[in-house]
C-alpha atoms as a PDB file:
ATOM      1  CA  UNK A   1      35.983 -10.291 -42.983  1.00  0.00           C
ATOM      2  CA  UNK A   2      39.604  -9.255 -42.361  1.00  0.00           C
ATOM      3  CA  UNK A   3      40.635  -8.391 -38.345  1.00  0.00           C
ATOM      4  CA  UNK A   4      40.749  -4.589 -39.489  1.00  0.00           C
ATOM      5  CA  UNK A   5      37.047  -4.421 -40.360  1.00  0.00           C
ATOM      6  CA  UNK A   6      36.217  -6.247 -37.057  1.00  0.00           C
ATOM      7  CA  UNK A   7      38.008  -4.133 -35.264  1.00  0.00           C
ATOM      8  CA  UNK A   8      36.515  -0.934 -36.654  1.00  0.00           C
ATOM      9  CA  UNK A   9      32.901  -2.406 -36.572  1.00  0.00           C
ATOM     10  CA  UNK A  10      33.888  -3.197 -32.806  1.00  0.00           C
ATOM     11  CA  UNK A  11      35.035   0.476 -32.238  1.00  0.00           C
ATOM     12  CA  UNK A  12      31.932   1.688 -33.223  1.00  0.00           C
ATOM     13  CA  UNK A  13      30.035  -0.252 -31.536  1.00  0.00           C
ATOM     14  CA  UNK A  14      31.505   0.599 -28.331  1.00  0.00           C
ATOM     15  CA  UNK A  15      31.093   3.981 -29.638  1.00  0.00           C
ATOM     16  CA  UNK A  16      27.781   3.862 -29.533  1.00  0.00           C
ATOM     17  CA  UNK A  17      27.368   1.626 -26.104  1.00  0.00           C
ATOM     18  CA  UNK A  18      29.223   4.294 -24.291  1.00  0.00           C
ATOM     19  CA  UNK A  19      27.142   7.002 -25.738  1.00  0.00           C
ATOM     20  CA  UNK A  20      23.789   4.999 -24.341  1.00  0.00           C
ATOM     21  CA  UNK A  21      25.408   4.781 -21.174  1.00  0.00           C
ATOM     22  CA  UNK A  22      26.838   8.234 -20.361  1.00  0.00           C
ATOM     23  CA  UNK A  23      24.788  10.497 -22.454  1.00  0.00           C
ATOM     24  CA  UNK A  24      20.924  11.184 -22.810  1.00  0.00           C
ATOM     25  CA  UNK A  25      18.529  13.183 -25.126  1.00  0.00           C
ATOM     26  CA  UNK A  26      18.920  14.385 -28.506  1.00  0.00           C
ATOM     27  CA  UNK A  27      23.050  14.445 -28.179  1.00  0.00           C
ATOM     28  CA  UNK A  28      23.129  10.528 -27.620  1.00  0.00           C
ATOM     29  CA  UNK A  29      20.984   9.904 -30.583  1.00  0.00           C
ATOM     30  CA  UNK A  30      23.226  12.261 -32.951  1.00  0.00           C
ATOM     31  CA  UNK A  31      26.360  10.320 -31.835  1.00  0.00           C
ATOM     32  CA  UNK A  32      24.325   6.613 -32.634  1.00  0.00           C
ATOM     33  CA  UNK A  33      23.638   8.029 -36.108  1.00  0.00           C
ATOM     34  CA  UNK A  34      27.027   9.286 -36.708  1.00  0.00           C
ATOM     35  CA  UNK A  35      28.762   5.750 -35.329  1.00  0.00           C
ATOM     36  CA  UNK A  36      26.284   4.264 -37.955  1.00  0.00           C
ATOM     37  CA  UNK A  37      27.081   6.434 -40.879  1.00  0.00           C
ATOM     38  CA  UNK A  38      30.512   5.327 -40.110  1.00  0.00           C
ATOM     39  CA  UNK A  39      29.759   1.815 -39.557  1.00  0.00           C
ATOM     40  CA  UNK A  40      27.887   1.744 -42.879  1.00  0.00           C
ATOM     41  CA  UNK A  41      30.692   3.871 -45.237  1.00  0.00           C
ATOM     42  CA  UNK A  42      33.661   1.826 -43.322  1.00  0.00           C
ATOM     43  CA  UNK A  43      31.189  -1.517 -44.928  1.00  0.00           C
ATOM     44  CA  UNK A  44      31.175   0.458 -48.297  1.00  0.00           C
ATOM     45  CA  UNK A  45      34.555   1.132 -48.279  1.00  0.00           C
ATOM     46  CA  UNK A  46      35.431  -2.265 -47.443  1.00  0.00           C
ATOM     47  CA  UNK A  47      32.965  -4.467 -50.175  1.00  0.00           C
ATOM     48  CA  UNK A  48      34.677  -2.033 -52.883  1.00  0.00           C
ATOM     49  CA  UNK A  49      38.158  -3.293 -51.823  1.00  0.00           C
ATOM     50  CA  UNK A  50      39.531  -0.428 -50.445  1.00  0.00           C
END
């Protein structure tokens, strides 16, 4: 993996660890699933060598 991907993998997961810090309920779950829909069409994006 290139240092872009990293980075963008690591910028959603912080995403999502400050979202499971600071917020609670049904709004802290729908920010984890749209870090991971990101997560996963970044990884997508990245195996078809964009």
């Amino acid at each position: 993996m290139n240092k872009r991907m990293l980075r963008a993998m690591a910028a959603y997961a912080v995403i999502a660890l400050l979202a499971a810090f600071t917020l609670d309920g049904a709004f802290r779950i729908a920010v984890w699933i749209l870090a991971a829909g990101l997560a996963v069409k970044t990884w997508i994006a990245y195996k078809a060598g964009w």
